[in-house]
N, C-alpha and C. Protein backbone atom coordinates (compact mmCIF):
# COMPACT_ATOMS: atom_id res chain seq x y z
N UNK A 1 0.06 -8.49 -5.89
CA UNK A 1 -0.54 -7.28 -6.41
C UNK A 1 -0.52 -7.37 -7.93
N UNK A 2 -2.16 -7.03 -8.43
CA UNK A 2 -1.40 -7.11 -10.01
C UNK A 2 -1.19 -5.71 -10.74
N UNK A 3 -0.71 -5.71 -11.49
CA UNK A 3 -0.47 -4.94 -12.64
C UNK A 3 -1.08 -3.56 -12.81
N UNK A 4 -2.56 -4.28 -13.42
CA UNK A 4 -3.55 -3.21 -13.02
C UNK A 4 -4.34 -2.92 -12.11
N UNK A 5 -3.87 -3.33 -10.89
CA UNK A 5 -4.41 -2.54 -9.96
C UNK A 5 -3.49 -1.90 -8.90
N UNK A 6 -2.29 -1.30 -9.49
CA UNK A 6 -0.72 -0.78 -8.78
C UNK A 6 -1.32 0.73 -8.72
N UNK A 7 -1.97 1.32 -9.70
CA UNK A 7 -1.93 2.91 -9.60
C UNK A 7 -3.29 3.00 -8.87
N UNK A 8 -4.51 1.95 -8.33
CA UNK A 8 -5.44 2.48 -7.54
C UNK A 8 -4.87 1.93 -6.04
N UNK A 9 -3.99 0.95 -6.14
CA UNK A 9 -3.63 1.10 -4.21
C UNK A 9 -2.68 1.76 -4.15
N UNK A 10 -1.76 2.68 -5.16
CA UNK A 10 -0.69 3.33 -4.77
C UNK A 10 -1.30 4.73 -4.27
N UNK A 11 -2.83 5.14 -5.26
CA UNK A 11 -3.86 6.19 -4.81
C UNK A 11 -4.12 5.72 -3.76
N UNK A 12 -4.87 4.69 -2.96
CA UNK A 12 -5.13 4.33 -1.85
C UNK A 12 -4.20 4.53 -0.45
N UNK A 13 -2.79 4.27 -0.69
CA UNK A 13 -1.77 4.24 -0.09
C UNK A 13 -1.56 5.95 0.32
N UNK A 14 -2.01 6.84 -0.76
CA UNK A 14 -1.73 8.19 -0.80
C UNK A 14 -3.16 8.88 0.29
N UNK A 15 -3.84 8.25 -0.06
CA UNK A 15 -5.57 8.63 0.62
C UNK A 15 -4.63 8.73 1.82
N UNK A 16 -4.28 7.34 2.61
CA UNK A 16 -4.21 7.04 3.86
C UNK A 16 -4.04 7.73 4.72
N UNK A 17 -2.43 8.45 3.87
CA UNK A 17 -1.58 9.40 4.81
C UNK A 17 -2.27 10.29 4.72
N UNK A 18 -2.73 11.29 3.41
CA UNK A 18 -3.58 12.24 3.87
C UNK A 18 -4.44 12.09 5.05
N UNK A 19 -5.73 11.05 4.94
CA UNK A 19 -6.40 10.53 6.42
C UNK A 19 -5.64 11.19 7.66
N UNK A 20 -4.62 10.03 7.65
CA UNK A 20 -3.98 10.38 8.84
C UNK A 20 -3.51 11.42 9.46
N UNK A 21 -2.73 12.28 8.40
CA UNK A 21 -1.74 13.72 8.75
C UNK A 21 -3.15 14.42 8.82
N UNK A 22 -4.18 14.91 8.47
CA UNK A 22 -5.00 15.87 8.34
C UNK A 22 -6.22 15.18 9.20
N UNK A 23 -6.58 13.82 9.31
CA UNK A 23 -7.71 13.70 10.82
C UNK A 23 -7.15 12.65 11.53
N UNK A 24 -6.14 12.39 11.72
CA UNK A 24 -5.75 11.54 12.58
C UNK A 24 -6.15 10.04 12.51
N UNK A 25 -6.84 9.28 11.62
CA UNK A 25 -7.31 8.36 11.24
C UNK A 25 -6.16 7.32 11.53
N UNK A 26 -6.78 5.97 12.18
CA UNK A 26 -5.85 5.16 12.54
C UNK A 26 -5.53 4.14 11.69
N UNK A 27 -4.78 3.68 11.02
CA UNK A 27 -4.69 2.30 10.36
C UNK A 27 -3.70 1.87 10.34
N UNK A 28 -3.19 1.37 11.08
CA UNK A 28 -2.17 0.65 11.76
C UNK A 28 -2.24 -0.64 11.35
N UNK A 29 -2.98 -1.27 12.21
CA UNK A 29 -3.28 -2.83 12.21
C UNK A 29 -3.77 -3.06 11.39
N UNK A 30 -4.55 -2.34 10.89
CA UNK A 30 -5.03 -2.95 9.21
C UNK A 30 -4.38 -3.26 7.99
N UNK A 31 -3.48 -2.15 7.98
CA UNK A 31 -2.17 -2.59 7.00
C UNK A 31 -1.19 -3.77 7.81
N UNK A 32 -0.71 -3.53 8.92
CA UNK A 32 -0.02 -4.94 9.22
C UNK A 32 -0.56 -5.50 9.68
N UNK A 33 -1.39 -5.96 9.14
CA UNK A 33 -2.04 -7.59 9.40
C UNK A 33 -1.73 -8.93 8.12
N UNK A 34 -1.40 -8.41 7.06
CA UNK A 34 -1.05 -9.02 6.34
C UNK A 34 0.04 -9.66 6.16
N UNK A 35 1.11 -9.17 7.12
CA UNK A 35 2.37 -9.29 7.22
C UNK A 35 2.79 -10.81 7.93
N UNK A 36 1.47 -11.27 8.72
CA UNK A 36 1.65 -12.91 9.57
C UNK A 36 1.85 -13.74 8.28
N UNK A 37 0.84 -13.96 6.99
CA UNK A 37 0.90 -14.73 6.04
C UNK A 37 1.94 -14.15 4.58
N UNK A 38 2.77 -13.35 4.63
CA UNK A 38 3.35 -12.27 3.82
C UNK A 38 2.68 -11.81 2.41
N UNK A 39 1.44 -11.42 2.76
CA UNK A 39 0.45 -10.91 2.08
C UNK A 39 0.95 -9.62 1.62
N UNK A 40 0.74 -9.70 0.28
CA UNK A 40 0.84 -7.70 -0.27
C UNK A 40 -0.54 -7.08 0.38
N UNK A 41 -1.31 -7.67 -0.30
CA UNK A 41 -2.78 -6.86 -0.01
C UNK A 41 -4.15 -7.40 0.97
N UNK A 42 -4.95 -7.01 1.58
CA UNK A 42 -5.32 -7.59 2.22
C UNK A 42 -6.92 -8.32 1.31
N UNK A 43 -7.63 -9.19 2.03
CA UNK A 43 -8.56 -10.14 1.49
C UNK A 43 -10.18 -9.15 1.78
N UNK A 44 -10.87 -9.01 1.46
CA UNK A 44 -12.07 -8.35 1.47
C UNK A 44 -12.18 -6.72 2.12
N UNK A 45 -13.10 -6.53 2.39
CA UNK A 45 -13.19 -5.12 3.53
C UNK A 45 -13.13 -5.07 4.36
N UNK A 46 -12.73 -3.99 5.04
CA UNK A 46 -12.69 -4.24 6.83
C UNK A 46 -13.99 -3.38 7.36
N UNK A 47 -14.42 -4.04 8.39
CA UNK A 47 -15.66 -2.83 8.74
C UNK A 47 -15.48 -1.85 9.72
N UNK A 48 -15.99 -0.80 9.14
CA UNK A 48 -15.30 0.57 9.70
C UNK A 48 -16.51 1.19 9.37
N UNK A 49 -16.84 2.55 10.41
CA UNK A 49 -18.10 3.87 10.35
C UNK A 49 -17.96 4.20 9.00
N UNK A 50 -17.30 4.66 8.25
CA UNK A 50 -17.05 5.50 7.08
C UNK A 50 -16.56 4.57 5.95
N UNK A 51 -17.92 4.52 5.21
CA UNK A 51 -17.58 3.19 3.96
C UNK A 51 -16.83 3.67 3.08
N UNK A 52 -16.35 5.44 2.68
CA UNK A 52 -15.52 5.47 1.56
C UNK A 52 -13.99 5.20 2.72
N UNK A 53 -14.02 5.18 3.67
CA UNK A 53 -12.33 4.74 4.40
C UNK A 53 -12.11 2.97 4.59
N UNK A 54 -13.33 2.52 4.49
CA UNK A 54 -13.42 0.73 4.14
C UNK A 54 -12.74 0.79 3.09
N UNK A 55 -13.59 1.13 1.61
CA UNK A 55 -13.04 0.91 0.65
C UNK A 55 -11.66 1.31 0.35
N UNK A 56 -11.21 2.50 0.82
CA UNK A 56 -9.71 2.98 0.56
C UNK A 56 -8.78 1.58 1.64
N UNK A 57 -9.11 1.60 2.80
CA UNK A 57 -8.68 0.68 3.51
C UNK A 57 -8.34 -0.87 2.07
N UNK A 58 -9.13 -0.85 2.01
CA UNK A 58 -9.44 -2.67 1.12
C UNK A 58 -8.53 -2.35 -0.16
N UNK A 59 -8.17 -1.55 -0.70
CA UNK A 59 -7.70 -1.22 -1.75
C UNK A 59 -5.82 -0.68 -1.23
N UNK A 60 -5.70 -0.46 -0.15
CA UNK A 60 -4.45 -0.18 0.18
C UNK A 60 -3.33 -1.36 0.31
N UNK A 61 -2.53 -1.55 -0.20
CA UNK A 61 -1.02 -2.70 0.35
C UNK A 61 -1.16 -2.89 1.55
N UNK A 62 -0.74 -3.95 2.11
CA UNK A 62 0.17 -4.08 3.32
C UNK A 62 1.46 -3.69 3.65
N UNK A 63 1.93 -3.58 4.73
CA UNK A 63 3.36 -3.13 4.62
C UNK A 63 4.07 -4.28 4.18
N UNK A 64 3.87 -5.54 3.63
CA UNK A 64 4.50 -6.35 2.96
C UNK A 64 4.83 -5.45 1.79
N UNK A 65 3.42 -5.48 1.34
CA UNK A 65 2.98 -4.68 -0.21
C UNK A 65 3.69 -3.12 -0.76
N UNK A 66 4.08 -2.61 0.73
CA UNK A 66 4.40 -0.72 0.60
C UNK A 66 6.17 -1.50 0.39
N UNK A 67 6.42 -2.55 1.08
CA UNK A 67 8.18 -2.10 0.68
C UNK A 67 8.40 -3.21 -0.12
N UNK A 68 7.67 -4.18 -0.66
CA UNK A 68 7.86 -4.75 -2.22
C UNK A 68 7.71 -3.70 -3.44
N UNK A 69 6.97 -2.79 -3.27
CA UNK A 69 6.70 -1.86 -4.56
C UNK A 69 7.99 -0.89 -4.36
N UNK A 70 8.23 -0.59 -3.10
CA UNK A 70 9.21 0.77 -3.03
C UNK A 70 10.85 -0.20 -3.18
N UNK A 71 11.42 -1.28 -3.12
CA UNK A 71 12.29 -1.89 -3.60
C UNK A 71 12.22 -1.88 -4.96
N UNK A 72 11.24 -2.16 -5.82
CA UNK A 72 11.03 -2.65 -7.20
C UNK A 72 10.77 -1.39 -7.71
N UNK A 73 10.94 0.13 -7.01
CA UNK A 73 11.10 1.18 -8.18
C UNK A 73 12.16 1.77 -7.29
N UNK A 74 12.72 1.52 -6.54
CA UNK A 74 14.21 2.07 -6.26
C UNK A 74 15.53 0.83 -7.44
N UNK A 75 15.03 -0.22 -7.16
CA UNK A 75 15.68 -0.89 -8.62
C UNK A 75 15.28 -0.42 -10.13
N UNK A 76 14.05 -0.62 -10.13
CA UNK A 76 14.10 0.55 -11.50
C UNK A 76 14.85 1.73 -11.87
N UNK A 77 14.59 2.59 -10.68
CA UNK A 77 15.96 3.75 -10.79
C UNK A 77 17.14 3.35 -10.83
N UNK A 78 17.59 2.57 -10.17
CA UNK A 78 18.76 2.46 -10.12
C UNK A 78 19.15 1.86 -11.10
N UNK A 79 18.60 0.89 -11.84
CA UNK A 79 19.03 0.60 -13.23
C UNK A 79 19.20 1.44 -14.23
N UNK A 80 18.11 1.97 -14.34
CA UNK A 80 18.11 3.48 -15.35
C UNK A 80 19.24 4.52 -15.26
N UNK A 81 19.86 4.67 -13.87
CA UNK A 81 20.49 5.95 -13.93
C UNK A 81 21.86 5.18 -13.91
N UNK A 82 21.76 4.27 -14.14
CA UNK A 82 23.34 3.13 -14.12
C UNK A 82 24.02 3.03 -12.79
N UNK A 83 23.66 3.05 -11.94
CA UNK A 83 23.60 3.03 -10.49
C UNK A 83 24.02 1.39 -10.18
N UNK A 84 23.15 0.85 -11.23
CA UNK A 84 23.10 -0.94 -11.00
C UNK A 84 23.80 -1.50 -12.63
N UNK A 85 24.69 -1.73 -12.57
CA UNK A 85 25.61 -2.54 -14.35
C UNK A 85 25.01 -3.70 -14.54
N UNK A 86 24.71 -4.67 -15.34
CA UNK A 86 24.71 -5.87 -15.69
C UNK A 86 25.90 -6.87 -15.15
C-alpha cells in the first residue's frame, strides 16, 4: 500500500461497512482473496452491477491490508503515549 493512497482505501474501507450495515452488501471474498498471495490490496476491478461499489471495492485493503495498517497505528500509539520504551 503506498503512502498516498492510505487515506482513499482507508475512505474505501469506511464506504464498505457503511454498504454493508445499511444494505447488506456482500464483500467478503473480495477482500479475502488477497490473503492466498499476502496481498494488501487487490489487482484491478472486480465486476459487479454497481460501478461506484467496483470502484470502492478496487480501492479497499485486503484483510492482509486492514490488520497491517491497524498494527502500524496501534504501534504508533503506543509509542506516543509511552506504552512502548526504546
Amino acid at each position: 500500500m503506498q503512502s498516498r493512497d492510505f487515506e482513499k482505501r482507508n475512505a474505501a474501507t469506511q464506504d464498505l461497512s457503511r454498504r454493508f450495515v445499511h444494505g447488506g452488501a456482500s464483500f467478503r471474498s473480495r477482500i479475502a482473496s488477497g490473503a492466498k498471495n499476502n496481498a494488501e490490496i487487490r489487482g484491478g476491478r472486480p465486476k459487479v452491477d454497481d460501478k461506484k461499489f467496483g470502484r470502492v471495492l478496487a480501492m479497499a485493503p485486503t484483510y492482509v491490508g486492514l490488520e497491517r495498517t491497524i498494527r502500524y497505528a496501534l504501534l504508533r500509539f503506543a509509542m506516543g503515549s509511552d506504552l512502548i520504551t526504546e
